[in-house]
Structure formats: structure tokens, C-alpha cells
PDB file of N, CA and C in Angstrom:
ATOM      1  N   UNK A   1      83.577 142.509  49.647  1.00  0.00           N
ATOM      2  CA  UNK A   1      84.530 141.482  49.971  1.00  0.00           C
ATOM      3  C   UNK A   1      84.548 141.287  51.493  1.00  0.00           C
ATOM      4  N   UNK A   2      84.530 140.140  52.120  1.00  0.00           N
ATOM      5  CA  UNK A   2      84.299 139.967  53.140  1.00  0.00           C
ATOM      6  C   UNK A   2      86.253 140.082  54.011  1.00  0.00           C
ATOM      7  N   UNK A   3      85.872 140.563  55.203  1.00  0.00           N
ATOM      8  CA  UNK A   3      86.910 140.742  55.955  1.00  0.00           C
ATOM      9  C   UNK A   3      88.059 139.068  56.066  1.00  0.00           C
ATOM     10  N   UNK A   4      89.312 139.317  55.959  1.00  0.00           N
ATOM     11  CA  UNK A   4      89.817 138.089  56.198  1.00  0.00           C
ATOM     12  C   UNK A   4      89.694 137.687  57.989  1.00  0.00           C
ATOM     13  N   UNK A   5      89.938 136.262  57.905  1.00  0.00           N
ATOM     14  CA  UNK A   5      89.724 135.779  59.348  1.00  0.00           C
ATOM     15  C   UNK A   5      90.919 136.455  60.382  1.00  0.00           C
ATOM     16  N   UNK A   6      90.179 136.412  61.464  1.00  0.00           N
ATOM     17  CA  UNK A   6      90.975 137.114  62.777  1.00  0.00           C
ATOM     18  C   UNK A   6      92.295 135.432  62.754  1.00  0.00           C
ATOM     19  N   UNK A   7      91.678 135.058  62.950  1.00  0.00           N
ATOM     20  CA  UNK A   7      92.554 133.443  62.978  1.00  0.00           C
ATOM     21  C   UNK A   7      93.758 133.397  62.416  1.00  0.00           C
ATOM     22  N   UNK A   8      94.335 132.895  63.307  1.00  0.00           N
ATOM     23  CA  UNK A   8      96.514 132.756  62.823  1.00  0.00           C
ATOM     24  C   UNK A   8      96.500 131.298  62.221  1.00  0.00           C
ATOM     25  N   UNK A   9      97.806 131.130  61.936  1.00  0.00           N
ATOM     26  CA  UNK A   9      97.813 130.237  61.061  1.00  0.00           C
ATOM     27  C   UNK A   9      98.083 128.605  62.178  1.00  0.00           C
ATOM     28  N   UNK A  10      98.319 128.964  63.369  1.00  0.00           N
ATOM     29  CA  UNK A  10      98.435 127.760  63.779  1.00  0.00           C
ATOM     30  C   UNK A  10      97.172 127.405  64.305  1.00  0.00           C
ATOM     31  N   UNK A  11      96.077 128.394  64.296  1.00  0.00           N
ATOM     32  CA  UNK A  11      94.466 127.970  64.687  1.00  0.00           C
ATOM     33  C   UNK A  11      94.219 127.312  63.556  1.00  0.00           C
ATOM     34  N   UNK A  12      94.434 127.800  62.349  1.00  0.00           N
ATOM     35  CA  UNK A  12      93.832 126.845  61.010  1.00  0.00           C
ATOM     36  C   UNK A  12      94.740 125.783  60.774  1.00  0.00           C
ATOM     37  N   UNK A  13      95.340 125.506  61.355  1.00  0.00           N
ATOM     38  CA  UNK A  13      96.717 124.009  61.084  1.00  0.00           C
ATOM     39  C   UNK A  13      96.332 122.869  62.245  1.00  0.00           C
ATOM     40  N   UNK A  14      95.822 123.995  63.163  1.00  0.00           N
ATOM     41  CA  UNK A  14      95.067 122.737  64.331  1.00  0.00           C
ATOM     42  C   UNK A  14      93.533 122.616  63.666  1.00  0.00           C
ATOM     43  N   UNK A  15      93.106 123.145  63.287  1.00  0.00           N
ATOM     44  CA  UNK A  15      91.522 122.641  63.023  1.00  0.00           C
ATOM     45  C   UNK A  15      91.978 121.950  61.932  1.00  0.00           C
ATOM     46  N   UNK A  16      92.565 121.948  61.058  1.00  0.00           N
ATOM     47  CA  UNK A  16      92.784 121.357  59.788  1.00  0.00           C
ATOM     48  C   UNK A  16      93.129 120.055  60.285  1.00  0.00           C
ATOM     49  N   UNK A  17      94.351 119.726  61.428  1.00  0.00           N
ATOM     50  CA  UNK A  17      94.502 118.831  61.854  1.00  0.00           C
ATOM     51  C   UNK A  17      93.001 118.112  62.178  1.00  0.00           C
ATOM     52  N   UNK A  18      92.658 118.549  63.246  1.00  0.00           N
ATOM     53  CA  UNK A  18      91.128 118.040  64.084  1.00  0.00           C
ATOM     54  C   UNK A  18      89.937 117.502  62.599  1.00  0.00           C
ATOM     55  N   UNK A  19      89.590 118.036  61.456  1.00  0.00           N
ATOM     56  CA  UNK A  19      89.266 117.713  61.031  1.00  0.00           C
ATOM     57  C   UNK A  19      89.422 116.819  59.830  1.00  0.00           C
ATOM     58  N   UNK A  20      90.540 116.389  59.823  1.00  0.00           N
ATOM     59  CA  UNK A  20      91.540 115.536  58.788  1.00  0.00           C
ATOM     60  C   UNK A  20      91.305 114.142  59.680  1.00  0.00           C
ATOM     61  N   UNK A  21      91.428 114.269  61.406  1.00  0.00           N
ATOM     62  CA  UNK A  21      91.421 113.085  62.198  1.00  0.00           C
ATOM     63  C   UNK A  21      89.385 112.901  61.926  1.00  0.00           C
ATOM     64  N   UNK A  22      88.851 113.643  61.988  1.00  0.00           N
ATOM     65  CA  UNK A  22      87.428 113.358  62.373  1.00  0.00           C
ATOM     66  C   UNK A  22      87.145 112.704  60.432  1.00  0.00           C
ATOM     67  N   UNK A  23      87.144 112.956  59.565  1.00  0.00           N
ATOM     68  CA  UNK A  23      87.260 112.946  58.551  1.00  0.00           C
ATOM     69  C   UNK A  23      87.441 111.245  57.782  1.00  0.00           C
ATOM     70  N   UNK A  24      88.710 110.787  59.011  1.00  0.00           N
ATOM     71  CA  UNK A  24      89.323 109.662  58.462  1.00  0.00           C
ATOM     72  C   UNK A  24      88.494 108.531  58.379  1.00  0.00           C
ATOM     73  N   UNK A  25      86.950 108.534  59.348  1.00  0.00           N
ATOM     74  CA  UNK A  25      86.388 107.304  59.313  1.00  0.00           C
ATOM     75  C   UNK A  25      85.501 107.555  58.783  1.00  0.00           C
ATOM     76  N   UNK A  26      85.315 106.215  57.761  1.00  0.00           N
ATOM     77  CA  UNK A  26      84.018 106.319  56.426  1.00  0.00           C
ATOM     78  C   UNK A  26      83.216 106.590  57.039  1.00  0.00           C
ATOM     79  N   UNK A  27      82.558 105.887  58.138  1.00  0.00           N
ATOM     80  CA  UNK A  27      81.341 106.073  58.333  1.00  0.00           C
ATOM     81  C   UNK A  27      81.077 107.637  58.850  1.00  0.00           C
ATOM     82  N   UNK A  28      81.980 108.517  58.906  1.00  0.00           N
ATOM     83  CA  UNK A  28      81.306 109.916  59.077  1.00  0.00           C
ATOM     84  C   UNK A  28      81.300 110.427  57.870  1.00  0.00           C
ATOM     85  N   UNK A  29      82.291 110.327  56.955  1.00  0.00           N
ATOM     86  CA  UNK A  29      82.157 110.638  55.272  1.00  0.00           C
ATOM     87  C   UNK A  29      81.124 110.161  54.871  1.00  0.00           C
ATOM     88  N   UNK A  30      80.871 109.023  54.713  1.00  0.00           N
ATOM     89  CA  UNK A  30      79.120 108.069  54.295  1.00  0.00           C
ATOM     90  C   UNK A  30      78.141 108.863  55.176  1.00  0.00           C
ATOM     91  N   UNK A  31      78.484 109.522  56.151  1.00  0.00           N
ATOM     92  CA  UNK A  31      76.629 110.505  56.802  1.00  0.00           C
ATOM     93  C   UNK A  31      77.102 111.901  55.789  1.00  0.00           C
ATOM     94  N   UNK A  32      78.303 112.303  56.103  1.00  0.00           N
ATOM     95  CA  UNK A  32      78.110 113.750  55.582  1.00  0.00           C
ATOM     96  C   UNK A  32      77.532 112.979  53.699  1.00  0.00           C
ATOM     97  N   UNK A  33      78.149 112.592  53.320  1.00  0.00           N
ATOM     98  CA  UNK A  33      77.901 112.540  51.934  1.00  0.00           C
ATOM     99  C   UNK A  33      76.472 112.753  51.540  1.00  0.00           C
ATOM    100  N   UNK A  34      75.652 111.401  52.433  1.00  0.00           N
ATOM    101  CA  UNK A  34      74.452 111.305  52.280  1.00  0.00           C
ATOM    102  C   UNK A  34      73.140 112.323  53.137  1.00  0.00           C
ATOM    103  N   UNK A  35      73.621 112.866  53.666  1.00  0.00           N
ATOM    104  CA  UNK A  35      73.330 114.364  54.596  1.00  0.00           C
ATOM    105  C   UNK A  35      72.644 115.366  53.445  1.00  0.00           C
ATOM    106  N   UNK A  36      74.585 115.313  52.447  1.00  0.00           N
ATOM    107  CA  UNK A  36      74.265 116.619  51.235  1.00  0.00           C
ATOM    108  C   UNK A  36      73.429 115.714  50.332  1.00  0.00           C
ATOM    109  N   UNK A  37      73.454 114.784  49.634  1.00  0.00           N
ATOM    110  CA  UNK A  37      72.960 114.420  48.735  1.00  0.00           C
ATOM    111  C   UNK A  37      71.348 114.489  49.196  1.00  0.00           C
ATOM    112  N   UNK A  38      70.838 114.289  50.278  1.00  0.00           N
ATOM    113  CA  UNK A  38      69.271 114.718  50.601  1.00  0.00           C
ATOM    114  C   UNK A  38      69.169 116.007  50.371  1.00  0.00           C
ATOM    115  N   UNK A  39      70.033 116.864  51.001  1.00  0.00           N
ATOM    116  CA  UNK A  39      70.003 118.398  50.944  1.00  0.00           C
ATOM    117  C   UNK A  39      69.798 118.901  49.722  1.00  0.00           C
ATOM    118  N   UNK A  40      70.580 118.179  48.583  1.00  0.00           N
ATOM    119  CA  UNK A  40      70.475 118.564  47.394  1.00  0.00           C
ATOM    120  C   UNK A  40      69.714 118.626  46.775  1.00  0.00           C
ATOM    121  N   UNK A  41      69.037 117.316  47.184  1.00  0.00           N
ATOM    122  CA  UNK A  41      67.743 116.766  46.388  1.00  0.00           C
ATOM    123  C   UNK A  41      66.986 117.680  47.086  1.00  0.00           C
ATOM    124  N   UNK A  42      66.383 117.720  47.791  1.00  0.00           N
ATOM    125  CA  UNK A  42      65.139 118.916  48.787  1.00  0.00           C
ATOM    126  C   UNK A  42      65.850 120.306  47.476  1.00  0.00           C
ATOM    127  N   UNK A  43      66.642 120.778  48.057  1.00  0.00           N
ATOM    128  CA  UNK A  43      66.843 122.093  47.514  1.00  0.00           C
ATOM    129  C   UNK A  43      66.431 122.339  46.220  1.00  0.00           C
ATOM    130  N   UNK A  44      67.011 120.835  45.658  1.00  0.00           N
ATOM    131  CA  UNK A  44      66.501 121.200  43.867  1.00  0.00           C
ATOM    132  C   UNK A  44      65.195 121.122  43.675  1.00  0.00           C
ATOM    133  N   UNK A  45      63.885 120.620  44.266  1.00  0.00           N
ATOM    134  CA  UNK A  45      62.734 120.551  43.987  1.00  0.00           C
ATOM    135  C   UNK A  45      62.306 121.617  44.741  1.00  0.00           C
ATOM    136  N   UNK A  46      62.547 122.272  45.858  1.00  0.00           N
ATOM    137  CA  UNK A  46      62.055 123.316  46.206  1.00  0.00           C
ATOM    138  C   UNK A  46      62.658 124.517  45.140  1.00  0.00           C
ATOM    139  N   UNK A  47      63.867 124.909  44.318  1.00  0.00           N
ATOM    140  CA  UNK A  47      64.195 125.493  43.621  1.00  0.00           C
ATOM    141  C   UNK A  47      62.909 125.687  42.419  1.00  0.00           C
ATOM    142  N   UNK A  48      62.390 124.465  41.773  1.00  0.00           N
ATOM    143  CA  UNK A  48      61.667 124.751  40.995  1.00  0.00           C
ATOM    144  C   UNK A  48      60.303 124.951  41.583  1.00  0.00           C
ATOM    145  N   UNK A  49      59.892 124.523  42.136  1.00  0.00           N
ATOM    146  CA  UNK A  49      58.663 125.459  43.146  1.00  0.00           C
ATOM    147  C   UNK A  49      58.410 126.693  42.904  1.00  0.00           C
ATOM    148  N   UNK A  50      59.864 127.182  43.715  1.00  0.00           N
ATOM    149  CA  UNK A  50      59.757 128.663  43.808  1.00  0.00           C
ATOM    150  C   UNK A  50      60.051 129.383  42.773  1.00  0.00           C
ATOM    151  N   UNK A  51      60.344 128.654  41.440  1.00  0.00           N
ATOM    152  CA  UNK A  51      60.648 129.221  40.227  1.00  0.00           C
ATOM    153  C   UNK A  51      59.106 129.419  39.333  1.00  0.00           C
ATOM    154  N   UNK A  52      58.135 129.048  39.833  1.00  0.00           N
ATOM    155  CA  UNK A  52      56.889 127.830  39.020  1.00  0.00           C
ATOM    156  C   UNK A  52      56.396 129.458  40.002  1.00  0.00           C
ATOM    157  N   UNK A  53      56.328 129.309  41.225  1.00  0.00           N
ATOM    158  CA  UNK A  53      55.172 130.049  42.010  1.00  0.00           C
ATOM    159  C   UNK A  53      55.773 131.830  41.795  1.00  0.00           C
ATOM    160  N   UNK A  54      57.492 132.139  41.342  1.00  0.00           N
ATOM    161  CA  UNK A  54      57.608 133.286  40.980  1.00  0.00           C
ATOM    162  C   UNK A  54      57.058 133.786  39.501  1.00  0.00           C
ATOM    163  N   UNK A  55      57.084 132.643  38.769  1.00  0.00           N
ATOM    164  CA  UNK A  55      56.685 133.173  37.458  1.00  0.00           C
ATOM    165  C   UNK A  55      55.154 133.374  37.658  1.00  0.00           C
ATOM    166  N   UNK A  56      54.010 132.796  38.193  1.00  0.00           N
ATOM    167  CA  UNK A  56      52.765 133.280  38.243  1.00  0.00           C
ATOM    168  C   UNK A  56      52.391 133.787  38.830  1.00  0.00           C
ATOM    169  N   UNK A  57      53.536 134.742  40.364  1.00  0.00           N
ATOM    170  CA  UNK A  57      53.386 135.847  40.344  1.00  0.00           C
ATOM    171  C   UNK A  57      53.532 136.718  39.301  1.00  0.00           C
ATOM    172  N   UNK A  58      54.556 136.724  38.470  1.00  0.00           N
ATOM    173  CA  UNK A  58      54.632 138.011  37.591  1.00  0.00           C
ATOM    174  C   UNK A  58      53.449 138.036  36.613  1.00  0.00           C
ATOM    175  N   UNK A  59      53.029 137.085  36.247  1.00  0.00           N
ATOM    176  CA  UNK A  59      51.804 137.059  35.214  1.00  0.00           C
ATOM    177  C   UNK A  59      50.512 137.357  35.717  1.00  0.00           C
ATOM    178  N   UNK A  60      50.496 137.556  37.187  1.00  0.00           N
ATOM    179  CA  UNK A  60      49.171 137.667  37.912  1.00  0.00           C
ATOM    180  C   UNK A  60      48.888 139.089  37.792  1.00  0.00           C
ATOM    181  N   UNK A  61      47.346 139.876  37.921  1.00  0.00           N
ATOM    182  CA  UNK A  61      47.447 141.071  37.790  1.00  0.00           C
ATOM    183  C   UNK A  61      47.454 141.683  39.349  1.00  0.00           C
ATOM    184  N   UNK A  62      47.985 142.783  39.593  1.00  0.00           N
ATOM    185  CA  UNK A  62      48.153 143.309  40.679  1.00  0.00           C
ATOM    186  C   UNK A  62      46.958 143.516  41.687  1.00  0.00           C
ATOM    187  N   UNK A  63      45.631 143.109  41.034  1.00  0.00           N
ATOM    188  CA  UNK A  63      44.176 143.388  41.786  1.00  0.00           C
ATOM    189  C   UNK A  63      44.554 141.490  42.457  1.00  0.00           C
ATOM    190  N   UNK A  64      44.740 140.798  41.431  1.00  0.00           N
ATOM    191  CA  UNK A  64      44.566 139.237  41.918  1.00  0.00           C
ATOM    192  C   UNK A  64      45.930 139.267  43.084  1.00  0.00           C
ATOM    193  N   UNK A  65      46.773 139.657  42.712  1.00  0.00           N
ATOM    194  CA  UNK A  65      48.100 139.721  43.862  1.00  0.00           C
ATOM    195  C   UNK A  65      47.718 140.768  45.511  1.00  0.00           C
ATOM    196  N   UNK A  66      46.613 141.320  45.116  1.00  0.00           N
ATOM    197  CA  UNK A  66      46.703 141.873  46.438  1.00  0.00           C
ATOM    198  C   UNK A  66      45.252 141.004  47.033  1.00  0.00           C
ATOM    199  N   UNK A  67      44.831 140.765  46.150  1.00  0.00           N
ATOM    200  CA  UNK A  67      43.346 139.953  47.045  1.00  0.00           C
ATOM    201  C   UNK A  67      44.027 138.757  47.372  1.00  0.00           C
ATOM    202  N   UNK A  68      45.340 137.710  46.753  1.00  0.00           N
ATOM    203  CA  UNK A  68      46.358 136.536  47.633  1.00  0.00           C
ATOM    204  C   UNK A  68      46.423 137.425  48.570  1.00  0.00           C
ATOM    205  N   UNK A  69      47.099 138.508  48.669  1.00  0.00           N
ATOM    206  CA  UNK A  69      47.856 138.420  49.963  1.00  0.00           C
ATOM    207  C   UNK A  69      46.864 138.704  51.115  1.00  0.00           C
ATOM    208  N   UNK A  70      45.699 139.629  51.096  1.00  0.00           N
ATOM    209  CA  UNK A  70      44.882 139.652  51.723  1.00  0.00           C
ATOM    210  C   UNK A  70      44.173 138.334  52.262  1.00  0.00           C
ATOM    211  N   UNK A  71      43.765 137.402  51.405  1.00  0.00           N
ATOM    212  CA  UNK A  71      43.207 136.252  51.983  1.00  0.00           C
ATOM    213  C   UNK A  71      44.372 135.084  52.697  1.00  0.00           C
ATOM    214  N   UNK A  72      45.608 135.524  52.238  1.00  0.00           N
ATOM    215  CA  UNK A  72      46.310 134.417  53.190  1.00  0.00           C
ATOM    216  C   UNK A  72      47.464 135.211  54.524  1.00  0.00           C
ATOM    217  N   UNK A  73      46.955 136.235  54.754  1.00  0.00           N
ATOM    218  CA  UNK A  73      47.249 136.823  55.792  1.00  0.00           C
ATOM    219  C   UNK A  73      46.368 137.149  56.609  1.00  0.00           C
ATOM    220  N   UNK A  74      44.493 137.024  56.239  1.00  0.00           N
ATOM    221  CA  UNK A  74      43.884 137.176  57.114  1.00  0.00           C
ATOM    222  C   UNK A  74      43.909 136.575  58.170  1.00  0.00           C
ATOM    223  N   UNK A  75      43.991 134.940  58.677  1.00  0.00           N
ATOM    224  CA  UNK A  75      44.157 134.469  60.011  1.00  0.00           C
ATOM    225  C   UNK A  75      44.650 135.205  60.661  1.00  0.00           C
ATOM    226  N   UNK A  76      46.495 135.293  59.969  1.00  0.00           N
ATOM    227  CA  UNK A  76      47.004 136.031  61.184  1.00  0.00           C
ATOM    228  C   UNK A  76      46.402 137.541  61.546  1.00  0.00           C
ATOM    229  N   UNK A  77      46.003 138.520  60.488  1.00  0.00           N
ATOM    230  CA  UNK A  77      45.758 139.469  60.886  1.00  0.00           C
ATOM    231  C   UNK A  77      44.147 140.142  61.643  1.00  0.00           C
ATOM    232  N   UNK A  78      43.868 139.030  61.507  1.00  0.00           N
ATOM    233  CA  UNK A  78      42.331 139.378  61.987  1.00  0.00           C
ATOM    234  C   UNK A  78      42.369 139.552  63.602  1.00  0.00           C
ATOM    235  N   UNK A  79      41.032 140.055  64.080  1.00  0.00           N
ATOM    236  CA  UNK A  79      41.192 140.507  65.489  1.00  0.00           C
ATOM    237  C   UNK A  79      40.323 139.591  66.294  1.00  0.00           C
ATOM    238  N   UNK A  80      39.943 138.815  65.940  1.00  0.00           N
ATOM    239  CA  UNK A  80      39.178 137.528  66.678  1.00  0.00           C
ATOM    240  C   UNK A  80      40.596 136.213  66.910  1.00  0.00           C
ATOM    241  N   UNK A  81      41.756 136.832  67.119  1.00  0.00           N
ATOM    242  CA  UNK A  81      42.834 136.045  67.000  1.00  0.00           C
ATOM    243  C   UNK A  81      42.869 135.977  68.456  1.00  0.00           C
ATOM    244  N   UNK A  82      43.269 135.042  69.393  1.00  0.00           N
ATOM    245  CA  UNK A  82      43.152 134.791  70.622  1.00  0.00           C
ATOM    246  C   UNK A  82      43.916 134.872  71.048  1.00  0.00           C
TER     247      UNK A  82
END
């Protein structure tokens, strides 16, 4: 459980204020909205990605999983690296 905030209650009654005033004009509601709704979208197709590329890790055999990691870490690990 995470620690409660150091913050008193008239720090959260002024930000609450400050962001109730920043809040009030559409056009910052219409960016945040459309901000998350990209975010969402990205996240959900990268979600299944990484759902697609975890499952054929697990089905891969451990000789084929170490010769990936070997061939896509060689750049960086090789010694002709400049």
C-alpha cells in the first residue's frame, strides 16, 4: 500500500481549484480527450503484439530462444563496435 500524501488539505483544495479553472475550456478537454484516445489506441495494438510475440516465445525451444537472443544482440555486443 502506498504511503498517503505529505500534502494538507488546503494544497489539494488549491490544486483542485487550479485545475477545475484550467479544465473549464473545451478546447483543453478536446486535446486531453483526444491525447488519451490515441494513447489508447497505440496501447491496445501494442498490447496484442506483445501478447502474439510472448506466446511464441513460450512455444519456442530454448536452443531457438538462445540463438534469437544471440543474433539480435550481436551488433551491440560485438567488438568491432566503434
Amino acid at each position: 500500500m502506498k504511503p498517503r500524501s505529505k500534502m494538507g488539505a488546503d494544497d489539494r483544495a488549491r490544486i483542485s481549484i487550479l485545475t477545475t479553472a484550467r479544465m473549464a475550456d473545451p478546447a483543453v478537454r478536446a486535446r486531453i480527450s483526444e491525447r488519451t484516445k490515441a494513447g489508447m489506441a497505440a496501447a491496445s495494438g501494442t498490447v496484442a503484439d506483445l501478447r502474439l510475440l510472448r506466446d511464441a516465445w513460450g512455444r519456442a525451444r530454448p536452443e531457438a530462444r538462445a540463438r534469437f537472443l544471440t543474433e539480435i544482440f550481436a551488433p551491440a555486443c560485438s567488438e568491432e563496435r566503434e
